[in-house]
PDB file of N, CA and C in Angstrom:
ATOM      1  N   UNK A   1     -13.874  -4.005  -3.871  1.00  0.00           N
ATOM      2  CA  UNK A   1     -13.149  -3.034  -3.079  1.00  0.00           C
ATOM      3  C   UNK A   1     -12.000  -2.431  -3.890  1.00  0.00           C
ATOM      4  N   UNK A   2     -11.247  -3.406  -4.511  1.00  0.00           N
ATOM      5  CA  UNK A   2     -10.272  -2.547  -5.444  1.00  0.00           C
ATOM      6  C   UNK A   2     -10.848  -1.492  -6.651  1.00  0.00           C
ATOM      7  N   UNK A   3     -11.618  -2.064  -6.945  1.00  0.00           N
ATOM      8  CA  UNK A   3     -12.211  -1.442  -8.127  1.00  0.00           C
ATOM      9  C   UNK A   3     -12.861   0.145  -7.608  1.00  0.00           C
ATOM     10  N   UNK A   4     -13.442   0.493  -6.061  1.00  0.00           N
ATOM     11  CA  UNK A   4     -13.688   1.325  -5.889  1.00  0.00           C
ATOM     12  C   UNK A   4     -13.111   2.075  -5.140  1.00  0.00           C
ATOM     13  N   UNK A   5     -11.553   1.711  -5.136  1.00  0.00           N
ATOM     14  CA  UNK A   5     -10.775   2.312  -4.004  1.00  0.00           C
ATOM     15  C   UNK A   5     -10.161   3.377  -5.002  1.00  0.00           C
ATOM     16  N   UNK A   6      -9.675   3.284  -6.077  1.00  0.00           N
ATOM     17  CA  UNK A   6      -9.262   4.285  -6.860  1.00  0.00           C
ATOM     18  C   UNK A   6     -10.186   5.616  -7.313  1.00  0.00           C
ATOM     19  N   UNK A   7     -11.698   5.128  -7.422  1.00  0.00           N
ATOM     20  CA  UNK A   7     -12.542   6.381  -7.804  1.00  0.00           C
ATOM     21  C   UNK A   7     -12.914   7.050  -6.526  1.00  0.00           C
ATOM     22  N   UNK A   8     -12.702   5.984  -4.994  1.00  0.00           N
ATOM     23  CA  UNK A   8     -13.039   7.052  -3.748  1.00  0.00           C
ATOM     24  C   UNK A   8     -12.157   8.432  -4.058  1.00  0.00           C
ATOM     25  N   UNK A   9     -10.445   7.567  -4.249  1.00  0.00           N
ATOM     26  CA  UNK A   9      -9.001   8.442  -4.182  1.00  0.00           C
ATOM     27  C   UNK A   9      -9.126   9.830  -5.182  1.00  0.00           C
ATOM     28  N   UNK A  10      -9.449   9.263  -6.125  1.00  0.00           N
ATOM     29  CA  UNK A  10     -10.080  10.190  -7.836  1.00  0.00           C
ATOM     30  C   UNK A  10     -11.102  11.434  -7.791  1.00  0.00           C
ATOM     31  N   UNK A  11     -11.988  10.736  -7.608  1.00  0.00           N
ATOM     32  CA  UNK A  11     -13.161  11.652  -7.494  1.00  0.00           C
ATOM     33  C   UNK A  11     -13.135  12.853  -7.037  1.00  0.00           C
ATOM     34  N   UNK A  12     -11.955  12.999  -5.776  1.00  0.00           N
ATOM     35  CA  UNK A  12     -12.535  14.348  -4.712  1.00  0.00           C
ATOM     36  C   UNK A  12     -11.278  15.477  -5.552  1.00  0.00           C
ATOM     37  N   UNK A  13     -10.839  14.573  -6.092  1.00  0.00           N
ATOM     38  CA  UNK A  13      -9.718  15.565  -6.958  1.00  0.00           C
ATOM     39  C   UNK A  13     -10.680  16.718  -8.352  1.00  0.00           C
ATOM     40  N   UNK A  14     -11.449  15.771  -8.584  1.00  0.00           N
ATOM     41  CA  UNK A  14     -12.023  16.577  -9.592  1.00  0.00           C
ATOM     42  C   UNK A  14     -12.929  17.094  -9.222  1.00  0.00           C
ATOM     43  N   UNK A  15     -13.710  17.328  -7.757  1.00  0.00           N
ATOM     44  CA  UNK A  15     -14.584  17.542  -7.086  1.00  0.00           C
ATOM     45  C   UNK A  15     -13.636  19.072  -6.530  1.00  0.00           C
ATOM     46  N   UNK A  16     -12.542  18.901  -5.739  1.00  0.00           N
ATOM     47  CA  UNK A  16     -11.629  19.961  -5.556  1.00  0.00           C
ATOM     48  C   UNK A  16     -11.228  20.995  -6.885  1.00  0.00           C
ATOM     49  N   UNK A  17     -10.889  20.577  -8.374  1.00  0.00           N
ATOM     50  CA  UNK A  17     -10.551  21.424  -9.267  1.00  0.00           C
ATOM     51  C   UNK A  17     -11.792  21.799  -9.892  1.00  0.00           C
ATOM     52  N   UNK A  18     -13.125  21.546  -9.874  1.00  0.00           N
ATOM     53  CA  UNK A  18     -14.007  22.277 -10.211  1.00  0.00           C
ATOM     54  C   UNK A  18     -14.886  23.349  -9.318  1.00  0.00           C
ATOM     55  N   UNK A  19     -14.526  22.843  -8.058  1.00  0.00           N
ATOM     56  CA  UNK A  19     -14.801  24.332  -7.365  1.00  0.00           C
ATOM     57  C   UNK A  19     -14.052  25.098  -6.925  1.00  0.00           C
ATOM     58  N   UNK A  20     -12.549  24.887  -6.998  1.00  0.00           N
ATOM     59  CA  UNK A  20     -11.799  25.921  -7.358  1.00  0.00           C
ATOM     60  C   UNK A  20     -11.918  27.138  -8.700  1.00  0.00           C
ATOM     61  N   UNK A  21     -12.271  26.221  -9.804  1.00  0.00           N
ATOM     62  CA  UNK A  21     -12.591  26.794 -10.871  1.00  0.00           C
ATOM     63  C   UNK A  21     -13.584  27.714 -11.187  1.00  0.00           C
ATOM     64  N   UNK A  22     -14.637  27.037 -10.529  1.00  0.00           N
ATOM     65  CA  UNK A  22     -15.614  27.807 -10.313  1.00  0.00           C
ATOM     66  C   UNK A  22     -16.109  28.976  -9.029  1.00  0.00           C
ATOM     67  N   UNK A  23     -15.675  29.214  -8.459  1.00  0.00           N
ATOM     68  CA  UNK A  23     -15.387  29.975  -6.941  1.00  0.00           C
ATOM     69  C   UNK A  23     -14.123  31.034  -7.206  1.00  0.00           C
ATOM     70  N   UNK A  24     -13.721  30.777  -8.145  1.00  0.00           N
ATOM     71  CA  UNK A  24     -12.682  31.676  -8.477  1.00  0.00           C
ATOM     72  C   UNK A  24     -11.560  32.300  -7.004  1.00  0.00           C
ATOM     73  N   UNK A  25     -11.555  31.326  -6.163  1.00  0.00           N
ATOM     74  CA  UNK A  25     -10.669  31.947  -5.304  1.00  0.00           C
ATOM     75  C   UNK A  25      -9.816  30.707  -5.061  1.00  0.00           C
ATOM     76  N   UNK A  26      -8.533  30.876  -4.298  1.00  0.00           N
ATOM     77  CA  UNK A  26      -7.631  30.312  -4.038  1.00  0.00           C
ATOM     78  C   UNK A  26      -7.851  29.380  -3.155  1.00  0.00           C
ATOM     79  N   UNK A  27      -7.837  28.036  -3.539  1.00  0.00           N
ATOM     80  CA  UNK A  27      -8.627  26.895  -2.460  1.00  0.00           C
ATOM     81  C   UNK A  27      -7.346  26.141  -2.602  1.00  0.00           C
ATOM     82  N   UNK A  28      -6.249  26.347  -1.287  1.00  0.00           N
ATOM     83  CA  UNK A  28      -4.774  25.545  -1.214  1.00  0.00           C
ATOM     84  C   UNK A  28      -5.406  23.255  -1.583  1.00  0.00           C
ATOM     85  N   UNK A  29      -6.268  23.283  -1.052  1.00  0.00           N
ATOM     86  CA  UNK A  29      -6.693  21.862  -0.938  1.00  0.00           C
ATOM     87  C   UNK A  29      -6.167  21.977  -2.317  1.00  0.00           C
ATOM     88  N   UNK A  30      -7.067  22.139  -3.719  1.00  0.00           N
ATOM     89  CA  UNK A  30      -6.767  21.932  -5.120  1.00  0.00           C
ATOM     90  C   UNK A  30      -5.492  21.960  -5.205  1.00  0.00           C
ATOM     91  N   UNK A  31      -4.636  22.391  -4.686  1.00  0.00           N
ATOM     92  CA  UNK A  31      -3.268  22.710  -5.541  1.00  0.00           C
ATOM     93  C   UNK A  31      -2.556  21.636  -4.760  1.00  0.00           C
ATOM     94  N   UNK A  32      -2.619  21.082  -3.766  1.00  0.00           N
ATOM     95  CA  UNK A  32      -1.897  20.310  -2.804  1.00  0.00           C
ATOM     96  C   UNK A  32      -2.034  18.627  -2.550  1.00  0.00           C
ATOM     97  N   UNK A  33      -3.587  18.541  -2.951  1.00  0.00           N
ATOM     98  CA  UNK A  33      -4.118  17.417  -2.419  1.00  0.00           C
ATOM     99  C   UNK A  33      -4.022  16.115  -3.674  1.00  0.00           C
ATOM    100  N   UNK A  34      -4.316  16.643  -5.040  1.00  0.00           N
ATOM    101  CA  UNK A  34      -4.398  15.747  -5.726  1.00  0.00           C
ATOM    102  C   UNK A  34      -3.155  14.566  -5.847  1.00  0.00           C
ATOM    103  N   UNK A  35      -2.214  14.874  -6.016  1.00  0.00           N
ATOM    104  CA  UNK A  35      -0.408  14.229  -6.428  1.00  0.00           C
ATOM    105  C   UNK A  35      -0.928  12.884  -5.243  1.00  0.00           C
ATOM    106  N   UNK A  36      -1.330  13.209  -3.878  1.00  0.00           N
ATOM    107  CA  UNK A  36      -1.393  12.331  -3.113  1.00  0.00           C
ATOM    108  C   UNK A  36      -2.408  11.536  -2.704  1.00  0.00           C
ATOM    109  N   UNK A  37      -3.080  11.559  -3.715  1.00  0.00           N
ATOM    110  CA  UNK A  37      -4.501  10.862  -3.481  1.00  0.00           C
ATOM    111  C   UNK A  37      -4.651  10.316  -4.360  1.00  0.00           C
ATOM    112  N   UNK A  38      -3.491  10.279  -5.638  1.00  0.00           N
ATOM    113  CA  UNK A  38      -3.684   9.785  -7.070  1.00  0.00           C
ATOM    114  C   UNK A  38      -2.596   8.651  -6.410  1.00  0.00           C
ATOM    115  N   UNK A  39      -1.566   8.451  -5.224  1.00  0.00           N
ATOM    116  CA  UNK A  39      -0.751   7.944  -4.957  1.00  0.00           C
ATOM    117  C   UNK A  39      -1.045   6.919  -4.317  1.00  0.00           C
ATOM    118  N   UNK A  40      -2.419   7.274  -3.787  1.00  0.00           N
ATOM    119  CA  UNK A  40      -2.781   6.330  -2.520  1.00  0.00           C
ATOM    120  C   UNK A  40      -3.445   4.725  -3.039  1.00  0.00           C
ATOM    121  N   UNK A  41      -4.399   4.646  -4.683  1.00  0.00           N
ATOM    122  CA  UNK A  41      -4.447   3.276  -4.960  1.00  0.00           C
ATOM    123  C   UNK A  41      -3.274   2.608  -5.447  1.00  0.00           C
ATOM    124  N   UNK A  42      -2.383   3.077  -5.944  1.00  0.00           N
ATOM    125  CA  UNK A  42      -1.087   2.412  -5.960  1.00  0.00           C
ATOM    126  C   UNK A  42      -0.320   1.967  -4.760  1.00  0.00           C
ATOM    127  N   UNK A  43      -0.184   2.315  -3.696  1.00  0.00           N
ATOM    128  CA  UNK A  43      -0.044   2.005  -2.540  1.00  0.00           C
ATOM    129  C   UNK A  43      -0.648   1.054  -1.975  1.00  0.00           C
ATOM    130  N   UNK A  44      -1.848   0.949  -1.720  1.00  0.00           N
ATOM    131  CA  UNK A  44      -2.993   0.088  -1.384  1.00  0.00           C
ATOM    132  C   UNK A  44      -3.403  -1.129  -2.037  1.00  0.00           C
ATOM    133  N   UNK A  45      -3.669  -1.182  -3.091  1.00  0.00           N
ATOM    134  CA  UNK A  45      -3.874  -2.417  -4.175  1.00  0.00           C
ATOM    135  C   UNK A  45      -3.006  -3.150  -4.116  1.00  0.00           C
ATOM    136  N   UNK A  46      -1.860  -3.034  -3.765  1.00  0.00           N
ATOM    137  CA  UNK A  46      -0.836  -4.437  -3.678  1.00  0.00           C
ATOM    138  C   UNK A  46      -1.253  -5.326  -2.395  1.00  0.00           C
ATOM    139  N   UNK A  47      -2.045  -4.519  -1.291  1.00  0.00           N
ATOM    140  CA  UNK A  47      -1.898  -4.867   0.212  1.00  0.00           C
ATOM    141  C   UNK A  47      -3.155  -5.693  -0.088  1.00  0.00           C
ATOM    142  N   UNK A  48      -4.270  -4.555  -0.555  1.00  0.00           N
ATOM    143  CA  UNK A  48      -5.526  -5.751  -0.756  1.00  0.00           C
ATOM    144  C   UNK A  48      -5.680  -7.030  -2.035  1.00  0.00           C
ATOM    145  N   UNK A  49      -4.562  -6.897  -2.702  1.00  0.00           N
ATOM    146  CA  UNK A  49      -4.698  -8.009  -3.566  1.00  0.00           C
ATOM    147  C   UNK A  49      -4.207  -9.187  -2.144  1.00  0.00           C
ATOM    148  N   UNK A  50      -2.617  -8.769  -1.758  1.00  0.00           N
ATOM    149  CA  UNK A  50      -2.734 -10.074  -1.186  1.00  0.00           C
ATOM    150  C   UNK A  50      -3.413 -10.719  -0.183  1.00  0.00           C
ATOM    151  N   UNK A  51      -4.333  -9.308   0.795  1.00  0.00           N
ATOM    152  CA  UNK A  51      -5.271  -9.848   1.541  1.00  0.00           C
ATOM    153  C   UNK A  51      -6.464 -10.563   1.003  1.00  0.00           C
ATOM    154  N   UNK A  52      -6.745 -10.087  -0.064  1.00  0.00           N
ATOM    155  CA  UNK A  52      -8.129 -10.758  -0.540  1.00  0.00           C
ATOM    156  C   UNK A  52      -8.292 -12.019  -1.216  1.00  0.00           C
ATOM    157  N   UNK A  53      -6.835 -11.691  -2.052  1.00  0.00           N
ATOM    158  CA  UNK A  53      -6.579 -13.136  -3.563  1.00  0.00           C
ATOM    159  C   UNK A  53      -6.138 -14.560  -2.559  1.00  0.00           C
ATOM    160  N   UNK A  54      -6.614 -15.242  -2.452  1.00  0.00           N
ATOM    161  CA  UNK A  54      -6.076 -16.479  -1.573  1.00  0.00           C
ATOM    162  C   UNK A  54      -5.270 -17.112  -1.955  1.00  0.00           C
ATOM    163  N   UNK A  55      -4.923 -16.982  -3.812  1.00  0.00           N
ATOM    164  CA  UNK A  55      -3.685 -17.800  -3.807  1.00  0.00           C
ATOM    165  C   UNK A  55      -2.230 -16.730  -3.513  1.00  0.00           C
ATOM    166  N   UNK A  56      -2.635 -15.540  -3.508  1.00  0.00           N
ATOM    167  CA  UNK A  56      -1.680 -14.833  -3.189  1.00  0.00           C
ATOM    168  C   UNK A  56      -0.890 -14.823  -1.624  1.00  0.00           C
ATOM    169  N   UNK A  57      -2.396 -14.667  -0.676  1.00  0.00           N
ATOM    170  CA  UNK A  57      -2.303 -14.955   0.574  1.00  0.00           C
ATOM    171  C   UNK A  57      -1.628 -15.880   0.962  1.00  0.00           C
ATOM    172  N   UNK A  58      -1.720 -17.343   0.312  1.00  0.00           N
ATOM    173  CA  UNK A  58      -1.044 -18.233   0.734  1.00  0.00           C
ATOM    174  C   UNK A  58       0.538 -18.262   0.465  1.00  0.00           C
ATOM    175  N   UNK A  59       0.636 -17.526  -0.864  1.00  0.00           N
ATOM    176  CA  UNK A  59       2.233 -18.264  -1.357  1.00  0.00           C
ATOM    177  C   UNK A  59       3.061 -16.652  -0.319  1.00  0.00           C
ATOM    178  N   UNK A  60       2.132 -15.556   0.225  1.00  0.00           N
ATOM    179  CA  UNK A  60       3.283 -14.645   1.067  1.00  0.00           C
ATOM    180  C   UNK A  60       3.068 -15.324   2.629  1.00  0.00           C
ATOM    181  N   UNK A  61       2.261 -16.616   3.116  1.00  0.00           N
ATOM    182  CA  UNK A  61       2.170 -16.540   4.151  1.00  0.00           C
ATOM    183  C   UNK A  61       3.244 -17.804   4.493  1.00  0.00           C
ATOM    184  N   UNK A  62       2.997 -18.350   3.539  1.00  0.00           N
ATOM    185  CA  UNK A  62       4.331 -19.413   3.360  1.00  0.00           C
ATOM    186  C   UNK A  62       5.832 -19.236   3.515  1.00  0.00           C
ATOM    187  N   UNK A  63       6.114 -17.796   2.444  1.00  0.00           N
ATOM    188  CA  UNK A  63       7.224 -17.240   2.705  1.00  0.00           C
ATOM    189  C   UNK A  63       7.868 -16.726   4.069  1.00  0.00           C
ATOM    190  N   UNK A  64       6.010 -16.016   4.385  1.00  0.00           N
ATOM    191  CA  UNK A  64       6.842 -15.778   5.618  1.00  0.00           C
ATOM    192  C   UNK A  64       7.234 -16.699   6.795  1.00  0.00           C
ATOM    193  N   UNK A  65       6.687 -18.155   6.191  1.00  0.00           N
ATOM    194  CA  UNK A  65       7.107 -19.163   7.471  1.00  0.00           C
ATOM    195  C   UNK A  65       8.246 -19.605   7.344  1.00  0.00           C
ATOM    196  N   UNK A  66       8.003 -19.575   5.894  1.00  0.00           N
ATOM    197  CA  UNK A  66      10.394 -19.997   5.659  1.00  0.00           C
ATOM    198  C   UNK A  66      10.995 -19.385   5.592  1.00  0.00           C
ATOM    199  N   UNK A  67      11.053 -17.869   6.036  1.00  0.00           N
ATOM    200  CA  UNK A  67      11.731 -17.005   6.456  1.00  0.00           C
ATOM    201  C   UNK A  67      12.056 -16.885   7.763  1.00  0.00           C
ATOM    202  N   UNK A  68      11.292 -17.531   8.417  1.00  0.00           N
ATOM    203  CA  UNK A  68      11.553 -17.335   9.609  1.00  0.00           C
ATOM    204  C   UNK A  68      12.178 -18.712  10.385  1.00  0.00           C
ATOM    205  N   UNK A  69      11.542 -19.287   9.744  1.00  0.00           N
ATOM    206  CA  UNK A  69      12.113 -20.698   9.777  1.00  0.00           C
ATOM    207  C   UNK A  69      13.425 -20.916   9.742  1.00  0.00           C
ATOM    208  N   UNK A  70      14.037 -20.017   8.370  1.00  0.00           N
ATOM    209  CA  UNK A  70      15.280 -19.807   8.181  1.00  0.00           C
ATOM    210  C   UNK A  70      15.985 -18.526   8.985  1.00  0.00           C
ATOM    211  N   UNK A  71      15.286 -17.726   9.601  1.00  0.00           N
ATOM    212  CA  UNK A  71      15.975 -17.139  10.999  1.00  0.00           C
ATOM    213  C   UNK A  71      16.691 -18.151  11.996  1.00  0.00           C
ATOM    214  N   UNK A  72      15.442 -18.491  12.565  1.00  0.00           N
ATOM    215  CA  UNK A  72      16.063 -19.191  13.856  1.00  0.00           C
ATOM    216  C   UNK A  72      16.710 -20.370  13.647  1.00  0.00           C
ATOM    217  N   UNK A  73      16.871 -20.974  12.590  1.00  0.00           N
ATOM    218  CA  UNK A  73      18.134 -22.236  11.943  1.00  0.00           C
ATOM    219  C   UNK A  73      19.531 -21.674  12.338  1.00  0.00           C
ATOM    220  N   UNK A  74      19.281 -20.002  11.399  1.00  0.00           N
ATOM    221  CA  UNK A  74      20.505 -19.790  11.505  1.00  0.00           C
ATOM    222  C   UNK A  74      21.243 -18.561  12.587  1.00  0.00           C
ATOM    223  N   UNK A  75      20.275 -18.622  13.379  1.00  0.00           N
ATOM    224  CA  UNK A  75      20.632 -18.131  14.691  1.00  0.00           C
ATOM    225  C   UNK A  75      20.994 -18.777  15.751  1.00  0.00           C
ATOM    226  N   UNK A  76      20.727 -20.042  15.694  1.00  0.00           N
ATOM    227  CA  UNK A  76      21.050 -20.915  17.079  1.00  0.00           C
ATOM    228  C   UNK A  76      22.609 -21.337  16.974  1.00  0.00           C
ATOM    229  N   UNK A  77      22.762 -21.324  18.585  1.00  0.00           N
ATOM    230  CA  UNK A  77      23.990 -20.646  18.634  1.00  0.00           C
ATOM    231  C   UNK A  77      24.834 -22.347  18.312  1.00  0.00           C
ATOM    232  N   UNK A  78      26.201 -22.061  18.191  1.00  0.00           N
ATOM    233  CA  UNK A  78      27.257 -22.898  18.101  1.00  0.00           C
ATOM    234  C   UNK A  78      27.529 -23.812  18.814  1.00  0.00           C
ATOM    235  N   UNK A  79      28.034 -24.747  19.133  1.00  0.00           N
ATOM    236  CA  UNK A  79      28.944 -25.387  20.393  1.00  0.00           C
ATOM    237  C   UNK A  79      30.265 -25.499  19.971  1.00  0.00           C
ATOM    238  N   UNK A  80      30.840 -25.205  19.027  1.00  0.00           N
ATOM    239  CA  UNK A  80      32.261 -25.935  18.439  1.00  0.00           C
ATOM    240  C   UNK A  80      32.782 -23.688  17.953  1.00  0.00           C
ATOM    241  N   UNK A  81      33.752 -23.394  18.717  1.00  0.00           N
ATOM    242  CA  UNK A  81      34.097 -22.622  18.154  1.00  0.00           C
ATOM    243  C   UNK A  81      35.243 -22.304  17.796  1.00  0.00           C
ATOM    244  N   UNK A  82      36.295 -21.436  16.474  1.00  0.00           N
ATOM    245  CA  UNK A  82      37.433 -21.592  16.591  1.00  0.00           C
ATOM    246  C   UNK A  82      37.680 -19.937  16.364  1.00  0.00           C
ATOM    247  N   UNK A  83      39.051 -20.009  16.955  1.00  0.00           N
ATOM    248  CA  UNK A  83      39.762 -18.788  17.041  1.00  0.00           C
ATOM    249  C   UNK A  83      40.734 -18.117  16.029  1.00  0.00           C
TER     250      UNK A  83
END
């Protein structure tokens, strides 16, 4: 999936600048679309590494238990207070 998430993103870019090129008319998609579709496996690949990689999965699912863990430690309230 990673490996083909970048040439889905890729592909339609060069699919868009060659029939612009060739059609010789003003096709806004080409001029607009690529910057953000070249953006989108960089975005994504961090999310599916840690969904997929299991040792990854584990060491953010951990974190997020001692993070939270360490919320409500340090949220519970006082009994001793001073002024």
């Amino acid at each position: 999936m990673q490996a083909m998430f970048p040439m889905i993103c890729l592909i339609p870019n060069v699919i868009y600048f060659v029939v612009a090129q060739r059609v010789h008319i003003e096709f806004e998609m080409a001029e607009f679309i690529p910057f953000p579709t070249c953006v989108i496996p960089c975005l994504i690949d961090p999310i599916l590494t840690i969904y997929y990689v299991a040792p990854y999965r584990n060491f953010v699912t951990r974190r997020q238990r001692s993070v939270a863990i360490a919320l409500t430690v340090s949220v519970a309230p006082s009994s001793t207070r001073t002024f």
